[in-house]
N, C-alpha and C. Protein backbone atom coordinates (compact mmCIF):
# COMPACT_ATOMS: atom_id res chain seq x y z
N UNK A 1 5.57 -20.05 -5.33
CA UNK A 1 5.47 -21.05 -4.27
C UNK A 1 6.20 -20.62 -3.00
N UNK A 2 7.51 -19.79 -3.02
CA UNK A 2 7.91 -19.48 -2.09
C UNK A 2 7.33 -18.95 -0.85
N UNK A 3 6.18 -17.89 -1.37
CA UNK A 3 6.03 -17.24 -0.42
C UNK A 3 4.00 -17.91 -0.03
N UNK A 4 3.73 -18.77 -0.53
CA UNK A 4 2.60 -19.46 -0.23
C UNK A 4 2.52 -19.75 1.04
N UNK A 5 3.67 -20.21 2.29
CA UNK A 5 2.83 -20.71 3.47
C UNK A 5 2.21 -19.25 3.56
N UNK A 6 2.57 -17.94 3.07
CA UNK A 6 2.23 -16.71 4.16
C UNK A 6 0.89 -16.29 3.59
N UNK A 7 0.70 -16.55 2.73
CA UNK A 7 -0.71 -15.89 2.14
C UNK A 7 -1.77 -17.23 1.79
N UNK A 8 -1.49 -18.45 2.06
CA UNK A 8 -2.19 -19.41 1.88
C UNK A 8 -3.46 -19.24 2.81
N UNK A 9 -4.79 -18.81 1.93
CA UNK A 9 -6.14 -18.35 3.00
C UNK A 9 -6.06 -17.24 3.09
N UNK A 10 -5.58 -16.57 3.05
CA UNK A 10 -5.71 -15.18 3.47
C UNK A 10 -6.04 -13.95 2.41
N UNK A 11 -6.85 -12.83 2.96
CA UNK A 11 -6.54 -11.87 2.09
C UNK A 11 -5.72 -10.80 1.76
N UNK A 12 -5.41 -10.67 0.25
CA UNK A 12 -4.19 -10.26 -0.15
C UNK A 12 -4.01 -8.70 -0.85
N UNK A 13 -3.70 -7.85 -0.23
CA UNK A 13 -3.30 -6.54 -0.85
C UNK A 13 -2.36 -6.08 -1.49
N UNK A 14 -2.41 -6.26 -3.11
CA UNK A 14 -1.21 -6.30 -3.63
C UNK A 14 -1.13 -4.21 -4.04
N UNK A 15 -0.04 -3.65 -3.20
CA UNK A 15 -0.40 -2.04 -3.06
C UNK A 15 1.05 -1.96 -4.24
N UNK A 16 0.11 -1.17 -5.36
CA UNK A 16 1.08 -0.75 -6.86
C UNK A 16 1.23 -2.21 -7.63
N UNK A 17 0.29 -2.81 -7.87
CA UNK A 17 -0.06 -4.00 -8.58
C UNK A 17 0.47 -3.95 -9.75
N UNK A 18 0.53 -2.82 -10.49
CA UNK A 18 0.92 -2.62 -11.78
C UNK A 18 0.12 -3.80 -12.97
N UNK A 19 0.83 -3.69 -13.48
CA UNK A 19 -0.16 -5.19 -14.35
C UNK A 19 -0.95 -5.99 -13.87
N UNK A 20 -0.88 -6.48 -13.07
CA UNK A 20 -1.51 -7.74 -11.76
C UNK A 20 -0.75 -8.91 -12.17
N UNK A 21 0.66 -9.20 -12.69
CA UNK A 21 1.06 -10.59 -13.05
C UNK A 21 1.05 -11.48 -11.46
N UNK A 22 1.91 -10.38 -10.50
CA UNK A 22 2.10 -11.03 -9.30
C UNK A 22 1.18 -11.32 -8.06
N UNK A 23 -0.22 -10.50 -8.60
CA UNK A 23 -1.63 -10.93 -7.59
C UNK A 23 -2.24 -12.09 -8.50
N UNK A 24 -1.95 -12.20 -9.93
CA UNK A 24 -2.79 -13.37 -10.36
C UNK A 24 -1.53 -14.84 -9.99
N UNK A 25 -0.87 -14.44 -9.76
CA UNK A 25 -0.12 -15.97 -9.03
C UNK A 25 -0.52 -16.26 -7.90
N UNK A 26 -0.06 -14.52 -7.01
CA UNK A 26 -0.73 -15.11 -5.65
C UNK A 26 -2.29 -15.44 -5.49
N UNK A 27 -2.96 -15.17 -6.29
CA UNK A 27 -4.52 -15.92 -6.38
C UNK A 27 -4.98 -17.45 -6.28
N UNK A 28 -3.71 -17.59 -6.65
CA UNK A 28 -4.22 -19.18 -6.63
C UNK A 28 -4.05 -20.01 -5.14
N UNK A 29 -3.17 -19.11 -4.54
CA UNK A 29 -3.27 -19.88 -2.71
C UNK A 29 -4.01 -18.92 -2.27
N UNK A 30 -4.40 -17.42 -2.16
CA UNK A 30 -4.99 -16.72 -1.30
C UNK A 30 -6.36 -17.04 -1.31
N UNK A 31 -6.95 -16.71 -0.14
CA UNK A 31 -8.75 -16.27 -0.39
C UNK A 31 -8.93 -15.73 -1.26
N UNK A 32 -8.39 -14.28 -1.37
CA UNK A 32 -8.79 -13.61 -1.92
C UNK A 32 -7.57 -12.28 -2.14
N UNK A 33 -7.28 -11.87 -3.62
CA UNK A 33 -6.48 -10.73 -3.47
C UNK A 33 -6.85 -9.43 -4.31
N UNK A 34 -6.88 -8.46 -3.77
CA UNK A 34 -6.92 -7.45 -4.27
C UNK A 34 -5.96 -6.33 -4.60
N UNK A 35 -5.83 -6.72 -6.17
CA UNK A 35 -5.12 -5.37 -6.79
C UNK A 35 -5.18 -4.23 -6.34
N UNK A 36 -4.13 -3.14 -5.99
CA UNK A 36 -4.58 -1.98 -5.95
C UNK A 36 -3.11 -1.06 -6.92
N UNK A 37 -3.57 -0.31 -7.65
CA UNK A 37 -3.18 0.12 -8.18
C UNK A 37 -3.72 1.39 -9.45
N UNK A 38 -2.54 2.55 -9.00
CA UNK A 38 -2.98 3.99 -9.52
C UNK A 38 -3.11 4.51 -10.52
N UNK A 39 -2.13 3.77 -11.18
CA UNK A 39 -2.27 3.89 -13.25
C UNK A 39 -3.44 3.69 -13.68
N UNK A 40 -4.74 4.06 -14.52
CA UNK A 40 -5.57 3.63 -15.31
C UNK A 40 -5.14 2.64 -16.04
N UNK A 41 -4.16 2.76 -16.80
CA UNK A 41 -3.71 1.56 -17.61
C UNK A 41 -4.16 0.51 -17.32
N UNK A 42 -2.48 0.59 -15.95
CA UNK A 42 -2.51 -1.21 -15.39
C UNK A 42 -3.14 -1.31 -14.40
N UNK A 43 -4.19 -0.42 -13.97
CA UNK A 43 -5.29 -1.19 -13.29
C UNK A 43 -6.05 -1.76 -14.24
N UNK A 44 -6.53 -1.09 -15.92
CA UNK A 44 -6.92 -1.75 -16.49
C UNK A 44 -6.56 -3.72 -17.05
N UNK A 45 -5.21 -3.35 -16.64
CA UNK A 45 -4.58 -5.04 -17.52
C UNK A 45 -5.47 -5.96 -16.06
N UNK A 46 -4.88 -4.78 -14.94
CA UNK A 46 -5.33 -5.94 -13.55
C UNK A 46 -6.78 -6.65 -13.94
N UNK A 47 -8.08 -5.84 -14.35
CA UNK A 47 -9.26 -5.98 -14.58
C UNK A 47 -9.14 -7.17 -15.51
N UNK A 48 -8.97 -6.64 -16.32
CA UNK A 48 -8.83 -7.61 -17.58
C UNK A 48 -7.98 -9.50 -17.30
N UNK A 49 -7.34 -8.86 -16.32
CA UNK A 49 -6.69 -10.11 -15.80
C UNK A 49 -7.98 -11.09 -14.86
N UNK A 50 -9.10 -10.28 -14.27
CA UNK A 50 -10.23 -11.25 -13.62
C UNK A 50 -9.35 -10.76 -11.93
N UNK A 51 -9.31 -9.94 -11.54
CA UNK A 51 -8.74 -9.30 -10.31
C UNK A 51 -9.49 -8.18 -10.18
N UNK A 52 -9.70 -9.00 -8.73
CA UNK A 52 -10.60 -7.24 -8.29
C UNK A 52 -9.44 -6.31 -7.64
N UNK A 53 -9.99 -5.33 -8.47
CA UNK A 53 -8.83 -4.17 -8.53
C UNK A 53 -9.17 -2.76 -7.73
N UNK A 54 -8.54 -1.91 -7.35
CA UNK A 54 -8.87 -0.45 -6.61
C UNK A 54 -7.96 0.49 -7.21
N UNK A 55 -8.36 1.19 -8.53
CA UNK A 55 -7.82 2.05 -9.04
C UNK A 55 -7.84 3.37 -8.27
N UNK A 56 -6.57 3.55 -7.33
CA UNK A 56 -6.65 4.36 -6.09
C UNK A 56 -5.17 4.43 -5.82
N UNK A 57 -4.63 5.32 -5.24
CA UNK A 57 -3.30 5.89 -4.43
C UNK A 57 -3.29 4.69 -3.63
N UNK A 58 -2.54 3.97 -3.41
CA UNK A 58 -2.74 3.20 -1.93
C UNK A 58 -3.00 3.85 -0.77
N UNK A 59 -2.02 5.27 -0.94
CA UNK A 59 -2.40 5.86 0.94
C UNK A 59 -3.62 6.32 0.97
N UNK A 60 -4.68 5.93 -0.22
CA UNK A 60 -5.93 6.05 -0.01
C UNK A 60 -6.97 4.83 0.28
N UNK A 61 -6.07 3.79 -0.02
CA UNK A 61 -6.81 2.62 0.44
C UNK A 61 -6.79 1.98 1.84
N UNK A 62 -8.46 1.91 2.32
CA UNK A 62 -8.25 1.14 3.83
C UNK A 62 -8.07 -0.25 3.24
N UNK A 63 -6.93 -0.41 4.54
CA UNK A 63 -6.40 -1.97 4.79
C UNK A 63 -6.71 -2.84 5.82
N UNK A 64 -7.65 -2.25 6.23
CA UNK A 64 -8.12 -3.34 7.64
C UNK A 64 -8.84 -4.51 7.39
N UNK A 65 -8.91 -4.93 6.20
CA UNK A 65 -9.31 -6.38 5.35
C UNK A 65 -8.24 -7.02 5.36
N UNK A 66 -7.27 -7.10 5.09
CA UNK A 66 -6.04 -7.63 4.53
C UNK A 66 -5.15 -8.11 5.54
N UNK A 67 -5.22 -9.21 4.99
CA UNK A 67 -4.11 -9.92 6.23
C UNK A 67 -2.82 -10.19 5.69
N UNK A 68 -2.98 -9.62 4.80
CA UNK A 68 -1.37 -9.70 4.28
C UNK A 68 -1.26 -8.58 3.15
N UNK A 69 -0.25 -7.80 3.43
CA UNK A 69 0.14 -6.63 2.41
C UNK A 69 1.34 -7.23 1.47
N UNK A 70 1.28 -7.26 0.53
CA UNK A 70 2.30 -7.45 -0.76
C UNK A 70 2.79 -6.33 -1.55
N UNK A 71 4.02 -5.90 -1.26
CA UNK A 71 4.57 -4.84 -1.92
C UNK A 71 5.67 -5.27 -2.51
N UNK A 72 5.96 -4.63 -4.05
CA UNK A 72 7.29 -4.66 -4.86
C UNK A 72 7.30 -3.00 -5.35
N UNK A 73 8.08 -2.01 -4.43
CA UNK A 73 8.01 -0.99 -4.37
C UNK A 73 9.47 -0.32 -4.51
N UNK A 74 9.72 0.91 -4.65
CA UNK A 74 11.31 1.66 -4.51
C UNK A 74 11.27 2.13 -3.53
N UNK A 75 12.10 2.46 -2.22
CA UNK A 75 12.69 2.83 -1.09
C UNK A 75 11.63 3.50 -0.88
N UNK A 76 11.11 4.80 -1.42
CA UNK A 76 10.17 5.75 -1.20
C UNK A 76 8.94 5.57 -0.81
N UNK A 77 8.64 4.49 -1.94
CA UNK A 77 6.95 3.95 -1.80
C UNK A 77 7.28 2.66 -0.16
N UNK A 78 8.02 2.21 -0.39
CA UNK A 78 8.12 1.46 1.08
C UNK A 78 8.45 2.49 2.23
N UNK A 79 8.76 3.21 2.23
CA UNK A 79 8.76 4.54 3.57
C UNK A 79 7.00 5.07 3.77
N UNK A 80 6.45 5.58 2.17
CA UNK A 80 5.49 5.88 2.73
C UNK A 80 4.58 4.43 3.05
N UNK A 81 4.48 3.09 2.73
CA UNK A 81 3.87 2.15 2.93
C UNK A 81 3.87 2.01 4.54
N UNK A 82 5.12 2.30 5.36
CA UNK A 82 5.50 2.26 6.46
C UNK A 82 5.01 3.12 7.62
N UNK A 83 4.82 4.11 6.94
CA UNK A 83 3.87 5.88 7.76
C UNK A 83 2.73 5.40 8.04
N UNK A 84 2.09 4.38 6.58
CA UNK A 84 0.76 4.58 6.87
C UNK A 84 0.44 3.18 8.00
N UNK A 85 1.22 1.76 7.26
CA UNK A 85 0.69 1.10 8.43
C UNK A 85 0.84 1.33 9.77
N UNK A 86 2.10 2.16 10.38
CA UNK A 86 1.85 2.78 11.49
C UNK A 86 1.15 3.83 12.22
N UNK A 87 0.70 4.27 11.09
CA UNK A 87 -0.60 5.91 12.00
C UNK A 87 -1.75 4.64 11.97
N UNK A 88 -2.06 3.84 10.82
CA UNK A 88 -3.28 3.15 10.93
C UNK A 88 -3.26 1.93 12.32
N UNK A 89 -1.90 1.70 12.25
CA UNK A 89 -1.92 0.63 13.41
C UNK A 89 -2.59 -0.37 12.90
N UNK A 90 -2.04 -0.72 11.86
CA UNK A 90 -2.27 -2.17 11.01
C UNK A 90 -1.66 -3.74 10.98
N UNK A 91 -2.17 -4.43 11.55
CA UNK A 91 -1.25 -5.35 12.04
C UNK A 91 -1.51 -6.98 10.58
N UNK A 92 -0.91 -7.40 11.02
CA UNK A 92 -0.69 -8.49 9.60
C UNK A 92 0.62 -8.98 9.10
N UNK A 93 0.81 -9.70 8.27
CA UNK A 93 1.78 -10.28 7.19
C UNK A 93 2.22 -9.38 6.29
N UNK A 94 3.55 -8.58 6.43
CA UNK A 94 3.91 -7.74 5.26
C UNK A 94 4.69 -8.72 4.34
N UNK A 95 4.98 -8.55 3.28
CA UNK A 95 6.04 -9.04 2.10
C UNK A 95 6.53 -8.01 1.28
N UNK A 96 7.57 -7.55 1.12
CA UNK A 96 8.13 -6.57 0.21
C UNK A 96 9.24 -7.37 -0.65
N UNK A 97 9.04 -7.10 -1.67
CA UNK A 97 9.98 -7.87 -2.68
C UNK A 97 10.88 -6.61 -2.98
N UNK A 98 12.28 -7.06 -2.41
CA UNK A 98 13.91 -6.63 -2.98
C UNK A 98 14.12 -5.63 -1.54
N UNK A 99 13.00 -4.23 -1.44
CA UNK A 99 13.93 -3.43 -0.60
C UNK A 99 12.51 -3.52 0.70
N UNK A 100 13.71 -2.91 2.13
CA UNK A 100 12.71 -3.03 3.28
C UNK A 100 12.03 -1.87 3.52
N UNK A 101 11.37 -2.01 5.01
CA UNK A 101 10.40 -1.32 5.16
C UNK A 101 11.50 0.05 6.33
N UNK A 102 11.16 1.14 6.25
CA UNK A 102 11.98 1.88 6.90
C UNK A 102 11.21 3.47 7.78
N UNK A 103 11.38 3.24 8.51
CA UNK A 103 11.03 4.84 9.50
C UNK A 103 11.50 5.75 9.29
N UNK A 104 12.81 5.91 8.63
CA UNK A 104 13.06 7.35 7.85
C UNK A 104 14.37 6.31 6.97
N UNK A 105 14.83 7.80 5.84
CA UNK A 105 16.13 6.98 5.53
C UNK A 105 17.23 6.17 5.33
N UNK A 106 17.66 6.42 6.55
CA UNK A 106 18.69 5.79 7.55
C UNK A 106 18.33 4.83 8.61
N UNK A 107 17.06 4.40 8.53
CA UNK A 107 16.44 3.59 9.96
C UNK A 107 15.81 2.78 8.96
N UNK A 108 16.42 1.29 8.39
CA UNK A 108 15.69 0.19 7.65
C UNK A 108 15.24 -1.00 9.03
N UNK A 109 14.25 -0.93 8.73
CA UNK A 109 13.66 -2.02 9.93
C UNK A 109 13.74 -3.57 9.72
N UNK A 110 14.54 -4.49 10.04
CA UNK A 110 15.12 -5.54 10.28
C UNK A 110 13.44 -6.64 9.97
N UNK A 111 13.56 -7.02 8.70
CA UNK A 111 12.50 -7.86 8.73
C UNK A 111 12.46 -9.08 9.34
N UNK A 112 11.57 -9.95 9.81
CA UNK A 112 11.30 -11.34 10.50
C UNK A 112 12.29 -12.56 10.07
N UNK A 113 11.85 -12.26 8.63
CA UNK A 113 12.68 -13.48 8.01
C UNK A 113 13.10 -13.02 6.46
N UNK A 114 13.83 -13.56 5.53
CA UNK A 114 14.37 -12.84 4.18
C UNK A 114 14.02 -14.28 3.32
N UNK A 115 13.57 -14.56 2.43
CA UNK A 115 13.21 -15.48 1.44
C UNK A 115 14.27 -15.38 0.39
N UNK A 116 15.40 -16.29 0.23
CA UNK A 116 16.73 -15.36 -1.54
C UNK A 116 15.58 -16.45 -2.54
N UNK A 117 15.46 -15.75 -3.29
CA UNK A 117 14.89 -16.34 -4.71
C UNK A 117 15.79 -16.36 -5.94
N UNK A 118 16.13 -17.04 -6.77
CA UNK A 118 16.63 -16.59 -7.93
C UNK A 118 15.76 -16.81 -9.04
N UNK A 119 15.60 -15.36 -9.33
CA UNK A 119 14.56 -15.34 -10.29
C UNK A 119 15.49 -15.29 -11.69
N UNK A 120 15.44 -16.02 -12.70
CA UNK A 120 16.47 -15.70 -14.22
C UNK A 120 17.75 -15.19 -14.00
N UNK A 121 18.38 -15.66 -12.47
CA UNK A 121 19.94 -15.63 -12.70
C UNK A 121 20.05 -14.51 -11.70
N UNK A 122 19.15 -13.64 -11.47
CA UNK A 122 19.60 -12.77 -10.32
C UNK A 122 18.66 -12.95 -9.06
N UNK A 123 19.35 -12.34 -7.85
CA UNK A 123 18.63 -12.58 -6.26
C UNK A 123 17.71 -11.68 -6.14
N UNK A 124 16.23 -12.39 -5.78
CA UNK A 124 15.37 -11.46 -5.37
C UNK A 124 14.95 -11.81 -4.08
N UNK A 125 15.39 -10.90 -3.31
CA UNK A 125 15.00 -11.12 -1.70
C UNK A 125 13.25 -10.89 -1.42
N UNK A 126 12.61 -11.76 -0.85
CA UNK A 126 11.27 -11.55 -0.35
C UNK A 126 11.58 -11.15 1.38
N UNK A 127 11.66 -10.13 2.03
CA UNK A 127 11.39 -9.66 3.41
C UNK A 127 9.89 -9.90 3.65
N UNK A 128 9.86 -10.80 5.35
CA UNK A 128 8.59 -11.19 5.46
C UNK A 128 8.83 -10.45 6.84
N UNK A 129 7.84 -9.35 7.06
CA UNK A 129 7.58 -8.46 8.32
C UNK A 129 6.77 -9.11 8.85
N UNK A 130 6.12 -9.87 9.93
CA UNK A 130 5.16 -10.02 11.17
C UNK A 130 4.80 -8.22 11.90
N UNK A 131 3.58 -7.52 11.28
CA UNK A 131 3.57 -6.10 12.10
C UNK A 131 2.04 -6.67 12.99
């Protein structure tokens, strides 16, 4: 529910979906969301979950559908998440769950607003980027 005003209507790119637990929640306010994710596996669970899925690299997936990107990624995968929406010049609703979005290393880019959640006793920050 937290993060529903931002994806309420909209379509949703969940990039490293893994299972799809967290695109089949956000399904129920979005238009529409699409799994993407590189494992055969858990793109398979995504399928199986009733999610249309893109068993694909993300930096191989176009995003110019998506009005909102959903990432729960490690420092790395949010750096390269960051390369690409900027060569693509992708504009939209980011959400990264726990860590931010960053231009190199040492340069973390100051998100819009921070959501604290407590999920089972510990803080999970939702960063909401406006790009």
């Amino acid at each position: 529910d937290y993060i529903k005003p931002y994806i309420k209507d909209k379509v949703v790119y969940d990039l490293g979906a893994g299972d799809g637990k967290f695109s089949l929640a956000m399904s129920g306010y979005a238009k529409k969301v699409v799994a993407v994710e590189i494992d055969p596996m858990l793109a398979g669970d995504c399928k199986l979950r009733g999610l249309e899925t893109i068993e694909d690299n993300f930096l191989n997936v176009n995003l110019e559908n998506a009005d909102v990107i959903y990432i729960f990624l490690n420092l790395m995968g949010n750096y390269a998440v960051t390369k690409k929406i900027q060569e693509e010049k992708w504009h939209g609703i980011l959400i990264s769950h726990f860590y931010p979005l960053m231009n190199d290393i040492t340069d973390f880019i100051k998100p819009n607003e921070v959501i604290n959640v407590n999920i089972n006793g510990f803080r999970a920050p939702f960063l909401i980027y406006n790009i």
